[in-house]
N, C-alpha and C. Protein backbone atom coordinates (compact mmCIF):
# COMPACT_ATOMS: atom_id res chain seq x y z
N UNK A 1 36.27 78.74 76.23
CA UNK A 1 35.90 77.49 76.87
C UNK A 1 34.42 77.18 76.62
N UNK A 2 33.65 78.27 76.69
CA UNK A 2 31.74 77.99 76.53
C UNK A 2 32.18 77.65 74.71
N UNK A 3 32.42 78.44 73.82
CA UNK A 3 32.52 77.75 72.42
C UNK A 3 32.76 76.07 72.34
N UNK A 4 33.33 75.91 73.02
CA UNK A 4 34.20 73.97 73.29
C UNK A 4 32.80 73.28 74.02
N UNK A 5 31.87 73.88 74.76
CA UNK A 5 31.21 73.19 74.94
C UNK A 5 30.22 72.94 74.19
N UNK A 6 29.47 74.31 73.71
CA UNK A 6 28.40 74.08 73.22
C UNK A 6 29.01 73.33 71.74
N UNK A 7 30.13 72.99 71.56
CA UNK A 7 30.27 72.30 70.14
C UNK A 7 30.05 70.76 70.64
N UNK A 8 30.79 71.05 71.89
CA UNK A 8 30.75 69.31 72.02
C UNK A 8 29.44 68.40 72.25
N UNK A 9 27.66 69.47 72.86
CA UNK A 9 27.34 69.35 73.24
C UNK A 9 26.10 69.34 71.65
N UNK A 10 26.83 69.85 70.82
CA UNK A 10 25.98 69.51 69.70
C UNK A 10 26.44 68.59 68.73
N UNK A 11 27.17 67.87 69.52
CA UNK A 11 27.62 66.41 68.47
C UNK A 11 27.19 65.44 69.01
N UNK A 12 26.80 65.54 70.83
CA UNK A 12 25.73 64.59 71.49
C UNK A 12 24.93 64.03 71.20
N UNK A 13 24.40 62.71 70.46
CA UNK A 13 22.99 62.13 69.98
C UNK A 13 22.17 62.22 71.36
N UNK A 14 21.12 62.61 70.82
CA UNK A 14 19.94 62.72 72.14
C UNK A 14 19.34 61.15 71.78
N UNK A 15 19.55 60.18 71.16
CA UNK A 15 18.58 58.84 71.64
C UNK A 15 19.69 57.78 70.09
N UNK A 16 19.23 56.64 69.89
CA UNK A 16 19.45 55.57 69.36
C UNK A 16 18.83 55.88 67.94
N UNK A 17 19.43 55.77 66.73
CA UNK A 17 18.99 55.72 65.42
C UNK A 17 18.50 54.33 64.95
N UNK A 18 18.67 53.23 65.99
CA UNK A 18 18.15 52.23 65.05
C UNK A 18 17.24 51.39 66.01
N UNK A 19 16.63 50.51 65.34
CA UNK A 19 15.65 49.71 65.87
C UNK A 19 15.98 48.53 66.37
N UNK A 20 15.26 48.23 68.23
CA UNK A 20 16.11 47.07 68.87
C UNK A 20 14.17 46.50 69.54
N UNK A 21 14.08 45.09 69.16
CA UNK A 21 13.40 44.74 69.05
C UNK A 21 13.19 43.65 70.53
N UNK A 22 12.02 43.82 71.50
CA UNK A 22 12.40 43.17 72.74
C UNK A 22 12.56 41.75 72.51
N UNK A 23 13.56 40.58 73.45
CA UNK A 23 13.80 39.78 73.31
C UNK A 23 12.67 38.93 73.41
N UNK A 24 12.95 37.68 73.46
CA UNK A 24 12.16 36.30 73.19
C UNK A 24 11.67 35.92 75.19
N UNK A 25 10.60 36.17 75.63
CA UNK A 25 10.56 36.50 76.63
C UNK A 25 10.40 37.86 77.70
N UNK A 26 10.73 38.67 76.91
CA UNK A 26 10.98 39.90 77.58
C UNK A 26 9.72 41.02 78.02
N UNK A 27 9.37 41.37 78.75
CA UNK A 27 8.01 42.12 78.95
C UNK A 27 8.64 43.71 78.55
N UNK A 28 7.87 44.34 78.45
CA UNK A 28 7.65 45.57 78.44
C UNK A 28 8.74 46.51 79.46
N UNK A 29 8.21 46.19 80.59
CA UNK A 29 8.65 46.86 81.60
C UNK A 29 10.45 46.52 81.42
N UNK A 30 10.47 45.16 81.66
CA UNK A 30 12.36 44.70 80.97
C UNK A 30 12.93 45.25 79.82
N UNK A 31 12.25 45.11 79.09
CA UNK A 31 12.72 45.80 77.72
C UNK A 31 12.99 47.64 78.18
N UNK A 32 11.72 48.24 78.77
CA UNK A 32 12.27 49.57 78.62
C UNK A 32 13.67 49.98 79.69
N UNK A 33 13.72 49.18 80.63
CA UNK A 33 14.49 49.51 81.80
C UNK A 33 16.46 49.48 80.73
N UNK A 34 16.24 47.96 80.04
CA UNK A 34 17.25 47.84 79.58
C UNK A 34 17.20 49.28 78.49
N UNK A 35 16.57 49.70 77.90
CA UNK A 35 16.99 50.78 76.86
C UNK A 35 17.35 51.99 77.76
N UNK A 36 16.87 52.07 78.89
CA UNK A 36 17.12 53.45 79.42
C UNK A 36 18.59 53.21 80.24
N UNK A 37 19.00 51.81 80.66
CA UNK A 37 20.13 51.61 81.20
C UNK A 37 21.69 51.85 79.92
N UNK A 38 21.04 51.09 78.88
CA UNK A 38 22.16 50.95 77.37
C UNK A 38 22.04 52.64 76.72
N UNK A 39 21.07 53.40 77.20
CA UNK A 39 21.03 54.54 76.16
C UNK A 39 21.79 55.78 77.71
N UNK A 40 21.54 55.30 78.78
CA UNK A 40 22.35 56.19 79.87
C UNK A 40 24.13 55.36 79.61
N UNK A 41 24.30 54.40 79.20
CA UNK A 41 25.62 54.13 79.30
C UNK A 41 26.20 54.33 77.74
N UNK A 42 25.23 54.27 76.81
CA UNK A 42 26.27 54.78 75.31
C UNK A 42 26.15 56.42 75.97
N UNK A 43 25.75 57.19 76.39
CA UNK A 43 25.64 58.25 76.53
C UNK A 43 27.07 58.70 77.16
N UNK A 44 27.20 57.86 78.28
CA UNK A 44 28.30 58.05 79.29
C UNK A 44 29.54 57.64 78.66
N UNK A 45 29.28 56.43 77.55
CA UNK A 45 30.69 56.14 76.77
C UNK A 45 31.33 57.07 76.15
N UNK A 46 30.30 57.93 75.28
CA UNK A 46 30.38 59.05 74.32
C UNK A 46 30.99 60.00 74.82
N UNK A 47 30.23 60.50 76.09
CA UNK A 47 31.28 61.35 76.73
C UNK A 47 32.09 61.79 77.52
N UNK A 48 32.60 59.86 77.62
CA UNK A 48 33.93 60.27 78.43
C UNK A 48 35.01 59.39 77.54
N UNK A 49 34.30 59.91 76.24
CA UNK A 49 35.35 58.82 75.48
C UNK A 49 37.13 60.16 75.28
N UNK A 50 38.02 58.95 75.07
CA UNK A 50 39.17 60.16 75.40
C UNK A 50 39.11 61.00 73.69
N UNK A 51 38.55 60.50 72.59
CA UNK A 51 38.70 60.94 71.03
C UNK A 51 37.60 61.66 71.10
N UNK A 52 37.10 62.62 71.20
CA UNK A 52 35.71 63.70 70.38
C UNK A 52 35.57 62.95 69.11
N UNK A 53 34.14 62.92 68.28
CA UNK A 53 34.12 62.22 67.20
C UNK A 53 33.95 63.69 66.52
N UNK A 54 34.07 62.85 65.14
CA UNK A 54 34.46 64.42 64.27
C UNK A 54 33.01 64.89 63.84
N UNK A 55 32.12 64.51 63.96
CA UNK A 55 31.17 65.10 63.29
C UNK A 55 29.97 64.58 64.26
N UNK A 56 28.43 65.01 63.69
CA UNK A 56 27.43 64.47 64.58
C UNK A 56 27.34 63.20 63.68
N UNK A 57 27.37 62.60 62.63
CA UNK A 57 27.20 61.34 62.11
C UNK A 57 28.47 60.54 62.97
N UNK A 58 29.75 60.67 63.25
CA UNK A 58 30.10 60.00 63.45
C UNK A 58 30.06 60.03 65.36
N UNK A 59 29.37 60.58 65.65
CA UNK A 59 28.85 60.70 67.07
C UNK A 59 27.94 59.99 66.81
N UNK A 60 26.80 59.54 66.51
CA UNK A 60 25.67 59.51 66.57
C UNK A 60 26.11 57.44 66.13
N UNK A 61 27.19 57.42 64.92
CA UNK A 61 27.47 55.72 64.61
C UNK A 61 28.19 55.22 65.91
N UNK A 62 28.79 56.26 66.79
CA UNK A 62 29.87 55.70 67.79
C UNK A 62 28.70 54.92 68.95
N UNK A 63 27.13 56.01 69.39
CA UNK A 63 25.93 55.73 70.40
C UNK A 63 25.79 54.69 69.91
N UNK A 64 24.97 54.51 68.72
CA UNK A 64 24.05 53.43 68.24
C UNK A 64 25.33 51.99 68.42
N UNK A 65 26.60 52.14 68.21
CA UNK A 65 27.45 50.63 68.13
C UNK A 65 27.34 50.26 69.67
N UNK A 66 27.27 51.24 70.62
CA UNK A 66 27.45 51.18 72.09
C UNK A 66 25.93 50.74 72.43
N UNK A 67 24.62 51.23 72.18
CA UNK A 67 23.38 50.74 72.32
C UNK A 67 23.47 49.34 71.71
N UNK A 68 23.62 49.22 70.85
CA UNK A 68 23.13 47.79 70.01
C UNK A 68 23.96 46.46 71.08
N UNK A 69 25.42 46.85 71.02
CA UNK A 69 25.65 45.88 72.06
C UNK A 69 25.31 46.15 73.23
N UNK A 70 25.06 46.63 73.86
CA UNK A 70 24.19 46.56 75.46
C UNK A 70 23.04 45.84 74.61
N UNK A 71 21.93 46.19 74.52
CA UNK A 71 20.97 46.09 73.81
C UNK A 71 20.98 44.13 73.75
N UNK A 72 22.09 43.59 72.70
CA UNK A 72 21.97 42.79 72.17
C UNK A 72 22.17 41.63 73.92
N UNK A 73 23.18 42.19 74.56
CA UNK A 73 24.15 41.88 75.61
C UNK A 73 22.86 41.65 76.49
N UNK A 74 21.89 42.00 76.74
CA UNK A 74 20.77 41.86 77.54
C UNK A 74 19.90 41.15 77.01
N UNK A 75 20.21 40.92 75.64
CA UNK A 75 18.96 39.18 75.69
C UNK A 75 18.41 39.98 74.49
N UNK A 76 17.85 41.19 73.96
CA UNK A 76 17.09 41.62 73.02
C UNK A 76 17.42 41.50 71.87
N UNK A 77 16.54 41.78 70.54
CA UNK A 77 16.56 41.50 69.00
C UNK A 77 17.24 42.34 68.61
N UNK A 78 18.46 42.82 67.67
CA UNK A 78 18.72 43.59 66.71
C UNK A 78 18.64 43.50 65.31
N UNK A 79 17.36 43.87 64.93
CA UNK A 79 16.88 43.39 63.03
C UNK A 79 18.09 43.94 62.00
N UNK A 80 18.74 42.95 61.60
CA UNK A 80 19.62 43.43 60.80
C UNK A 80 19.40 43.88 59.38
N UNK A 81 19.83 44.81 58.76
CA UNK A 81 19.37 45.26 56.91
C UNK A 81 19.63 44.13 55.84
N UNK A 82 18.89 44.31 55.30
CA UNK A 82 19.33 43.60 53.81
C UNK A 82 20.41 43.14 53.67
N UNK A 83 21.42 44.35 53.07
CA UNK A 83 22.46 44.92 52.76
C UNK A 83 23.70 43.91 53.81
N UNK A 84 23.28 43.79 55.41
CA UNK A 84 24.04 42.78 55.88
C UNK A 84 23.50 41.47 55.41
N UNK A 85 22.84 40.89 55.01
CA UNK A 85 22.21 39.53 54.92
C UNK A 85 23.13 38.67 54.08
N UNK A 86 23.87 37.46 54.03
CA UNK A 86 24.25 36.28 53.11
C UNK A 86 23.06 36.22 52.39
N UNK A 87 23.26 36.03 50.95
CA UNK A 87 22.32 35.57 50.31
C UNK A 87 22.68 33.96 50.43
N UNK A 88 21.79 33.47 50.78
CA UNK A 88 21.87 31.80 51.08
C UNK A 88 21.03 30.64 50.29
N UNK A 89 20.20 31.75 50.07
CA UNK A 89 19.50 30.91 49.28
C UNK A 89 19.88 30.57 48.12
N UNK A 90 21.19 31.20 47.23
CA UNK A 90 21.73 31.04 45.95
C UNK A 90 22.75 29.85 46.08
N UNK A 91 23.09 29.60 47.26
CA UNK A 91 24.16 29.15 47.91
C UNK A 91 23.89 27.25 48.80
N UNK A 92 22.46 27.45 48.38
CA UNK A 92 22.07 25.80 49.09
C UNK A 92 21.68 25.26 47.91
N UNK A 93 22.25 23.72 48.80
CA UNK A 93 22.11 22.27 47.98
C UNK A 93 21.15 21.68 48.46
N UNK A 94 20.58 20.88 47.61
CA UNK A 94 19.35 20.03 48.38
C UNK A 94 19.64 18.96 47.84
N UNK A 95 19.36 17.64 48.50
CA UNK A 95 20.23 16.46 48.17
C UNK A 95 18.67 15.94 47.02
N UNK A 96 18.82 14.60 46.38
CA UNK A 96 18.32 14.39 45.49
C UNK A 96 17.05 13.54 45.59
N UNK A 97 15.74 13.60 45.73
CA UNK A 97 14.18 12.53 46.19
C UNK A 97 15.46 11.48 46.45
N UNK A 98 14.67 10.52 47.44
CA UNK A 98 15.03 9.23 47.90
C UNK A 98 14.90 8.52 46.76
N UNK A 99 13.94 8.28 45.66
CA UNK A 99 13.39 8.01 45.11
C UNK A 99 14.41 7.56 43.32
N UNK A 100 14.66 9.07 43.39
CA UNK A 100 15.69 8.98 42.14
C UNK A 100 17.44 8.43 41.85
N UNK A 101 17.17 7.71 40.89
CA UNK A 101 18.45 6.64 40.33
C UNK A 101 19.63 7.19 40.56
N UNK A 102 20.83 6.82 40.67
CA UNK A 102 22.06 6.60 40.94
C UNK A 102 22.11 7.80 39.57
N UNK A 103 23.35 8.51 39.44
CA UNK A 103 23.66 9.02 37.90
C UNK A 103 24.37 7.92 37.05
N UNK A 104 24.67 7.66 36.40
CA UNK A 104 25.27 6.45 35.37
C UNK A 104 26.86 6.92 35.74
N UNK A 105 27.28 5.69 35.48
CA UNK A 105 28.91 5.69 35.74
C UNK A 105 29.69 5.74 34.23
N UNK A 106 30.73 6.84 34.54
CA UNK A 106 31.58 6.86 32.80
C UNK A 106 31.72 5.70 32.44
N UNK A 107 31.76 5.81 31.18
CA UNK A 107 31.86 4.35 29.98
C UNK A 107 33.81 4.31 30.11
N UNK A 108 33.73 3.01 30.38
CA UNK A 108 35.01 2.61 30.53
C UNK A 108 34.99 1.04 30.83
N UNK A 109 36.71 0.85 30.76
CA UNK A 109 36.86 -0.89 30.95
C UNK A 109 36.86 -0.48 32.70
N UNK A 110 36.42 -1.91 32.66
CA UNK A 110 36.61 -2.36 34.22
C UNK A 110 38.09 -2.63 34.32
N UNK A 111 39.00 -2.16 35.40
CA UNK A 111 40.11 -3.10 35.73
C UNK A 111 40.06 -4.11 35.70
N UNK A 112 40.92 -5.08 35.43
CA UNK A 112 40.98 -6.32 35.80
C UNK A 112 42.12 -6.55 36.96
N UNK A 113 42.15 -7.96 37.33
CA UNK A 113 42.73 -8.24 38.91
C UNK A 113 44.09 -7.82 38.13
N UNK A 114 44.70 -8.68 36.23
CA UNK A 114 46.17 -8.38 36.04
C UNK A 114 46.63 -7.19 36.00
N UNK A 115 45.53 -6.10 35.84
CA UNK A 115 46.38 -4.78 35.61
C UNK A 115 46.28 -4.05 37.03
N UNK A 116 46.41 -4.51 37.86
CA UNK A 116 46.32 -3.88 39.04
C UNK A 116 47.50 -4.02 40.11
N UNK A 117 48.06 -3.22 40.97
CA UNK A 117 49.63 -3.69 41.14
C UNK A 117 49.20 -5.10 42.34
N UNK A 118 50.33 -5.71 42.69
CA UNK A 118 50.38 -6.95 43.35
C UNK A 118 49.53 -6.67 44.60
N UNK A 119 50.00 -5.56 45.48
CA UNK A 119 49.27 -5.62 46.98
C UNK A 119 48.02 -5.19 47.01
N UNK A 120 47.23 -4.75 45.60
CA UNK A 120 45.73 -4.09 45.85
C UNK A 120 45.20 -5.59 44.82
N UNK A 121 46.19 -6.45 44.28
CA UNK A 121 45.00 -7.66 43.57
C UNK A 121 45.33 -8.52 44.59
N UNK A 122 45.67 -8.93 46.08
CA UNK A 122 45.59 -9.21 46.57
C UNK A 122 44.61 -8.78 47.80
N UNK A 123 44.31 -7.77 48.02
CA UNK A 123 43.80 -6.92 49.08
C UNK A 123 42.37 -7.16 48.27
N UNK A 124 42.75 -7.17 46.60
CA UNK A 124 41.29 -7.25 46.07
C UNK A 124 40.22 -8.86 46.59
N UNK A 125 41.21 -10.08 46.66
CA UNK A 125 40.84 -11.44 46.97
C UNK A 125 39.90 -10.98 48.12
């Protein structure tokens, strides 16, 4: 039974692997209260979760998903990586100066009113 613990007790993350940045507004004192409230409750998730995680990495990804949302859930920043980012900037249009001409229209005949069926050379009048 002591073997079962001390295993379980070394797959425990002792704190948060990633960086949570205080919110827009938030003092000091708010900011730390919320980390010590989100890092006592991923703590408590972890271990009373009913699955043991298999390893300390996957202990340690199970804290940090449980911190980040508390974390986020209380108003604060979570800086996201690169690696998550849309590249957007490859991906925007910018419409054309106010300034610059129409593009030219294909070379072609104009319809005329006869080749057009009866209810659109009327609709055309």
């Amino acid at each position: 039974m002591s073997v079962f613990l001390l295993n379980a007790c070394s797959t425990m993350p002792s704190g948060p692997s990633v960086l949570v940045l205080p919110g827009i507004g938030k003092n000091f004192d708010q900011f730390h209260n919320d980390d010590l409230a989100c890092r006592q409750l991923s703590h408590t998730q972890i271990a009373s979760s009913q699955q043991q995680p298999d390893s300390k990495e996957d202990a340690q990804q199970d804290y940090d998903i449980n911190y980040i949302q508390c974390m986020y859930g209380k108003g604060h920043r979570i800086p996201v990586p690169d690696e998550l980012m849309y590249n957007s900037r490859l991906e925007e249009w910018f419409p054309p100066p106010p300034d610059m001409p129409a593009p030219p229209q294909a070379a072609g005949p104009e319809p005329s009113l006869n080749s057009l069926p009866a209810k659109a050379a009327k609709a055309h009048k």
